[in-house]
N, C-alpha and C. Protein backbone atom coordinates (compact mmCIF):
# COMPACT_ATOMS: atom_id res chain seq x y z
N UNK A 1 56.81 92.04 134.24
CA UNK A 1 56.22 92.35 132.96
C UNK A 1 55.22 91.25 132.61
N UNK A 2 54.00 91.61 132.42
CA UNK A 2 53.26 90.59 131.65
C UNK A 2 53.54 89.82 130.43
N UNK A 3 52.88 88.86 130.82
CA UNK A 3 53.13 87.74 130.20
C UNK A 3 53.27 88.17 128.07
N UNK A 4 52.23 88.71 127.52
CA UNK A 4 51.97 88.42 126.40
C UNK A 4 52.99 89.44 126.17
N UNK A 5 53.20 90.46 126.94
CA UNK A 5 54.32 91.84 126.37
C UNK A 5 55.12 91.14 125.99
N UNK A 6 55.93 90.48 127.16
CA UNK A 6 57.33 89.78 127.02
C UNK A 6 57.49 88.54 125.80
N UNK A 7 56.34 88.09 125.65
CA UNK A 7 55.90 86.97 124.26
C UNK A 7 56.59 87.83 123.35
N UNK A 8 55.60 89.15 123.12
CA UNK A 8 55.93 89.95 122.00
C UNK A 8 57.19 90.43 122.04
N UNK A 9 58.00 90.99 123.14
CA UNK A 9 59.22 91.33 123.11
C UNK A 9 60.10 90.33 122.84
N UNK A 10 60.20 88.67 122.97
CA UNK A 10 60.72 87.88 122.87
C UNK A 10 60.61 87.68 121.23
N UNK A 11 59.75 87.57 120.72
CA UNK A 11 59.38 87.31 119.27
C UNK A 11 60.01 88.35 118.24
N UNK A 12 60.22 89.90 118.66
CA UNK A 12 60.69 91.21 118.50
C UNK A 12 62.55 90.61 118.42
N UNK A 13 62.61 90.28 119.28
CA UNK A 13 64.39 89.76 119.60
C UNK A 13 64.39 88.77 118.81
N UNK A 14 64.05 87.63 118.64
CA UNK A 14 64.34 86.67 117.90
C UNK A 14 64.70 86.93 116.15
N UNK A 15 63.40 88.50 115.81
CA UNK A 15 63.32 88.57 114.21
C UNK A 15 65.00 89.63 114.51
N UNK A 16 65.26 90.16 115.36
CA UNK A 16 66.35 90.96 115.62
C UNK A 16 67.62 90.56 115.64
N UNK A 17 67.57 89.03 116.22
CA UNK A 17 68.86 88.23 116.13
C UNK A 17 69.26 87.29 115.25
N UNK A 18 68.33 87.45 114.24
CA UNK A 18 68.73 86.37 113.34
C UNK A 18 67.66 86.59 111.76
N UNK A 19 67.98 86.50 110.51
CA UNK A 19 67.00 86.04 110.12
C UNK A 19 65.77 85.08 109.36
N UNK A 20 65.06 85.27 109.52
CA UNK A 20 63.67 84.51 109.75
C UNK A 20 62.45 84.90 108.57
N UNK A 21 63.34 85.59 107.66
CA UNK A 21 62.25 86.31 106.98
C UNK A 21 62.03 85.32 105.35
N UNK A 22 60.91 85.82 104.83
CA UNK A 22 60.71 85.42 103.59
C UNK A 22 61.07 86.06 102.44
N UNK A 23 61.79 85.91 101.16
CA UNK A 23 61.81 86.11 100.00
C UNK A 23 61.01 87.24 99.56
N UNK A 24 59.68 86.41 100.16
CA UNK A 24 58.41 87.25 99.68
C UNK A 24 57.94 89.02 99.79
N UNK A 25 58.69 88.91 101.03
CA UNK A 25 58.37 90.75 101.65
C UNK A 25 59.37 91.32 101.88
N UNK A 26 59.09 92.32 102.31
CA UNK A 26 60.24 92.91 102.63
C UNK A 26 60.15 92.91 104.43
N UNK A 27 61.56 92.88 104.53
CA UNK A 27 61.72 92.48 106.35
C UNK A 27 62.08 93.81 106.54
N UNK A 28 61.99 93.82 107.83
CA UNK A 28 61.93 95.36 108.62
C UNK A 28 63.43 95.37 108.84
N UNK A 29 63.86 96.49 108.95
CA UNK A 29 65.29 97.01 108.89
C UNK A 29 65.73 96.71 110.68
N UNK A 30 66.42 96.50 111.15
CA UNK A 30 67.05 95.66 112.76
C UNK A 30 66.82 97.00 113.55
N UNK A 31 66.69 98.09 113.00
CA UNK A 31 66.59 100.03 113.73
C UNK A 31 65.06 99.80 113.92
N UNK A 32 64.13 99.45 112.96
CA UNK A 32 62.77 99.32 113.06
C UNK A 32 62.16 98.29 114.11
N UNK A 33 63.06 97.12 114.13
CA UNK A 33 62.54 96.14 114.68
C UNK A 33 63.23 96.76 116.64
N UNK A 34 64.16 96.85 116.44
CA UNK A 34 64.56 97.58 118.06
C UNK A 34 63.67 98.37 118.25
N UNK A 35 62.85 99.32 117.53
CA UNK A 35 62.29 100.52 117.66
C UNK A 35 60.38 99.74 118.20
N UNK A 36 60.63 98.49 117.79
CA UNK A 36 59.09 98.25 118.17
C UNK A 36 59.31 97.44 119.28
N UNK A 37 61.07 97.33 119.76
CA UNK A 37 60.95 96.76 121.46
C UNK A 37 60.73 97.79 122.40
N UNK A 38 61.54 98.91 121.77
CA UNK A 38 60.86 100.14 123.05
C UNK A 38 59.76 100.45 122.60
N UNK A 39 58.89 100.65 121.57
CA UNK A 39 57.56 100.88 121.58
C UNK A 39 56.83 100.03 122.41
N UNK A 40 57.08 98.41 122.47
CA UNK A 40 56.55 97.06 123.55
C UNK A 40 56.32 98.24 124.66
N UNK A 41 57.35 97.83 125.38
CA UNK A 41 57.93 98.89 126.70
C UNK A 41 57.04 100.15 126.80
N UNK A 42 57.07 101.23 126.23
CA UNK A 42 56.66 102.44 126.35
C UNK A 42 55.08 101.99 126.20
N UNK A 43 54.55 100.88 125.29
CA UNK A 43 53.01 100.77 125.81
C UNK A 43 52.31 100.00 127.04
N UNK A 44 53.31 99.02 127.75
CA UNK A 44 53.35 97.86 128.60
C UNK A 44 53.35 99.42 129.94
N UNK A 45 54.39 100.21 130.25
CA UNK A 45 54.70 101.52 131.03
C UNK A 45 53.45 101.89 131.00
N UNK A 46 52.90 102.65 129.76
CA UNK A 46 51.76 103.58 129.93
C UNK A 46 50.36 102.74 130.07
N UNK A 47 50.29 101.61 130.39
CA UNK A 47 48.98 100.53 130.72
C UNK A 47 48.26 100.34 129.34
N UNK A 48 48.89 100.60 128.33
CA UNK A 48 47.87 99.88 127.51
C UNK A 48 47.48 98.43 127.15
N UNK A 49 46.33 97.81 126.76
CA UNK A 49 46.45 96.57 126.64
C UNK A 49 47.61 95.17 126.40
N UNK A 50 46.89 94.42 126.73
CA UNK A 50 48.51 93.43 125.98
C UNK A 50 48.27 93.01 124.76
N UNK A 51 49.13 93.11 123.82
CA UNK A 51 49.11 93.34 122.72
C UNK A 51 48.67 91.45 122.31
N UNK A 52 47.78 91.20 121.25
CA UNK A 52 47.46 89.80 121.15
C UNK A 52 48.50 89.30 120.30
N UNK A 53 49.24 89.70 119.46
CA UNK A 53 50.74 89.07 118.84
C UNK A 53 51.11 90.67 118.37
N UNK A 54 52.10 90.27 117.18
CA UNK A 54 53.01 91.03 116.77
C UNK A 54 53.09 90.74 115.28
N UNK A 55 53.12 90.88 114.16
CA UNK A 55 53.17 90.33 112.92
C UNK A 55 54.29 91.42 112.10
N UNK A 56 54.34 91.14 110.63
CA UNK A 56 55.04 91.44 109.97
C UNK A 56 54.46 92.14 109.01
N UNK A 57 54.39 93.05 108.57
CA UNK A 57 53.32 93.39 107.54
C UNK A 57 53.64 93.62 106.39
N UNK A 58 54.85 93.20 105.70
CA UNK A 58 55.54 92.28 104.55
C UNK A 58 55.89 93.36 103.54
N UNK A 59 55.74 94.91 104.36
CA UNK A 59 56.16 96.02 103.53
C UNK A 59 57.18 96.71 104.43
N UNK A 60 57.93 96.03 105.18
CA UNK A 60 59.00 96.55 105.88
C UNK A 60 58.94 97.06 107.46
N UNK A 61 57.28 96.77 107.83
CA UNK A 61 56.39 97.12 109.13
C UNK A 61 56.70 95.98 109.81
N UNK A 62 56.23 96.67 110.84
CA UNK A 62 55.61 95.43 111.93
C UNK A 62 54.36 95.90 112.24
N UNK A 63 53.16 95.70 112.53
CA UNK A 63 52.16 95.98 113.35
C UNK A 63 51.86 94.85 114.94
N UNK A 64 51.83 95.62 116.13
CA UNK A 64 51.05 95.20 117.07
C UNK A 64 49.62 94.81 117.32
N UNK A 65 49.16 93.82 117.24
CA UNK A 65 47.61 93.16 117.19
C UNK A 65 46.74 92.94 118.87
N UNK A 66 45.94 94.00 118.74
CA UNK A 66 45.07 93.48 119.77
C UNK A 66 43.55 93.41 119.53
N UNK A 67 43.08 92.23 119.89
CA UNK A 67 41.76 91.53 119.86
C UNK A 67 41.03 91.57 121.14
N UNK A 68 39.67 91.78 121.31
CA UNK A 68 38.65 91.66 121.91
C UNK A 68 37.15 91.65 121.25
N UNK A 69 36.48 90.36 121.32
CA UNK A 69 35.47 89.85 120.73
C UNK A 69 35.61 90.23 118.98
N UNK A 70 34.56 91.04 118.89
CA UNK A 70 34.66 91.67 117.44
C UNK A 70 35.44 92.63 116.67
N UNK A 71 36.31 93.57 118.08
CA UNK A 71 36.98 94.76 117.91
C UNK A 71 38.65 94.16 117.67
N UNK A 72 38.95 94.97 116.85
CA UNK A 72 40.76 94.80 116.68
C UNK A 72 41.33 96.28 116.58
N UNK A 73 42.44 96.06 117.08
CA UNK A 73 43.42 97.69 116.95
C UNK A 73 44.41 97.21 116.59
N UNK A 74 45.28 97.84 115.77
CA UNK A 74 46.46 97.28 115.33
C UNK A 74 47.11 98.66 115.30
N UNK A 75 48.37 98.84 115.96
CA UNK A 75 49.68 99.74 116.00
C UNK A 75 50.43 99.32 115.18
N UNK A 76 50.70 100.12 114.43
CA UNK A 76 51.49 99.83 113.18
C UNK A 76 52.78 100.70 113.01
N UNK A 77 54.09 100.29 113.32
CA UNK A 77 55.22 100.77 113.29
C UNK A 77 55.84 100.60 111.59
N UNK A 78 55.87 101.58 110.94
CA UNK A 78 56.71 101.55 109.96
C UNK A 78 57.51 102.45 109.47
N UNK A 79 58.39 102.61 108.31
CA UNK A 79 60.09 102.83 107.94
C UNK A 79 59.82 104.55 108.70
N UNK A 80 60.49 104.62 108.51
CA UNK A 80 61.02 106.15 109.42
C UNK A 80 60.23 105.92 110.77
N UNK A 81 60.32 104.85 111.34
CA UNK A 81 59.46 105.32 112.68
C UNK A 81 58.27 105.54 112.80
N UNK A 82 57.52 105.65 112.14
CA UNK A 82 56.58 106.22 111.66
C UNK A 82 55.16 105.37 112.56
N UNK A 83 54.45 105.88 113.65
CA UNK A 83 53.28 104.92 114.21
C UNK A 83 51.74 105.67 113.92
N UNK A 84 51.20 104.46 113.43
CA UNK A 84 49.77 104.73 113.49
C UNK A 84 48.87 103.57 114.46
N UNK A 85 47.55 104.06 114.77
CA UNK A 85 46.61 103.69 115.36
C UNK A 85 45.32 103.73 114.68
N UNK A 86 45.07 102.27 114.31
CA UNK A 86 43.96 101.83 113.27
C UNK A 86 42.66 100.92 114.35
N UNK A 87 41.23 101.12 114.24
CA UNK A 87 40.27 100.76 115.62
C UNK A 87 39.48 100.43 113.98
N UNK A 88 38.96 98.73 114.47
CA UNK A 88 38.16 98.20 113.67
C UNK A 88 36.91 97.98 114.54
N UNK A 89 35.77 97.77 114.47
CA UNK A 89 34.79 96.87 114.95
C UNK A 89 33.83 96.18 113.80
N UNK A 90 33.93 94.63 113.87
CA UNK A 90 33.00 93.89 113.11
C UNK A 90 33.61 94.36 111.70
N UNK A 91 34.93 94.20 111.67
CA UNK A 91 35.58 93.96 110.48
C UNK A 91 35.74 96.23 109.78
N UNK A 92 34.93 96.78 110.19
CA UNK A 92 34.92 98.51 110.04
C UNK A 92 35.76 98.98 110.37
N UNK A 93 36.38 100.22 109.58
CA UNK A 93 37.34 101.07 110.13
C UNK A 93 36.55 101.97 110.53
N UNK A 94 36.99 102.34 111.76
CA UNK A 94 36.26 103.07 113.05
C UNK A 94 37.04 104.14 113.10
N UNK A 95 38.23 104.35 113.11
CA UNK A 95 39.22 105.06 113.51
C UNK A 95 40.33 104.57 113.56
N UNK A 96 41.55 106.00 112.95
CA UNK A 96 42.67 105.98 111.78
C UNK A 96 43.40 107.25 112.93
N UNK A 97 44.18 106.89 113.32
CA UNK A 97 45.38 108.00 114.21
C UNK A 97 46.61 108.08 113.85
N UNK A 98 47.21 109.08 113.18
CA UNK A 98 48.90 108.96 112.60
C UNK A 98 49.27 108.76 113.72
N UNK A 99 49.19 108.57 115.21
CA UNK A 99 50.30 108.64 115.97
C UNK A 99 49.89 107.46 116.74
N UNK A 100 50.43 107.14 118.11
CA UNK A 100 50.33 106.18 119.14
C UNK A 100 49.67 106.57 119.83
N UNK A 101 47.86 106.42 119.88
CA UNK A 101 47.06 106.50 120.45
C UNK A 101 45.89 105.48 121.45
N UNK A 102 46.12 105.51 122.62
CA UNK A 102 45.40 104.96 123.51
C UNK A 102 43.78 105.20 123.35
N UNK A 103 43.05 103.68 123.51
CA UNK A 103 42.00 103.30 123.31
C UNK A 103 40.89 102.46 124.39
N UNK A 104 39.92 102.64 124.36
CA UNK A 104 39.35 101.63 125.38
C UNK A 104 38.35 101.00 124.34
N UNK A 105 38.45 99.62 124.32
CA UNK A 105 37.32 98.49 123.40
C UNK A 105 36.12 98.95 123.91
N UNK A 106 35.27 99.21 125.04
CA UNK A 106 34.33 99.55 125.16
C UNK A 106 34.21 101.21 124.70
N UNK A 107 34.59 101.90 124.54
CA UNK A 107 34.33 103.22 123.88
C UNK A 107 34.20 103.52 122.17
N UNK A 108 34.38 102.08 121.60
CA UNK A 108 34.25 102.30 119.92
C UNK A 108 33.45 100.46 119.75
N UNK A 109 32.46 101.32 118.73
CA UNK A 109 31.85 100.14 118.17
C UNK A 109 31.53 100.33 116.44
């Protein structure tokens, strides 16, 4: 398994085994946070990029972060399971997918 998956899957386990969270937000439920280790997995399987971290998105989410130059995509796992696919370039929303959708950085600007 590549390197940054397993970062992210490691970082995924850690908020899973213990917690680590702030006051401030709300932390993702331990069903949500398992649910974005097989999501790791099921995108690492189907070749999509490696994800550039993993964050918290302080409303009970997690989103997956990937970067190249100006472009960002962020997979965003939240409460019921629920995944979307958000494509920025140069800070723009480019494209908005309710589901888990595969992308190539050179095909959106």
């Amino acid at each position: 398994m590549a390197q940054a998956v397993s970062s992210v899957i490691g970082q995924l386990g850690q908020w899973l085994s213990g917690p680590v969270f702030s006051d401030e937000f709300e932390a993702p439920a331990a069903a949500l946070i398992a649910c974005g280790i097989d999501l790791a997995h099921q995108m690492h399987r189907e070749d999509f990029p490696e994800p550039s971290r993993v964050v918290l998105d302080g409303d009970g989410g997690l989103a997956f972060e990937f970067y190249e130059g100006k472009k960002f995509v962020s997979v965003n796992l939240r409460s019921g399971q629920r995944v979307e696919t958000v494509l920025f370039s140069e800070g723009r929303l480019v494209g908005r997918f309710p589901r888990l959708e595969k992308w190539d950085f050179g095909s959106f600007c």
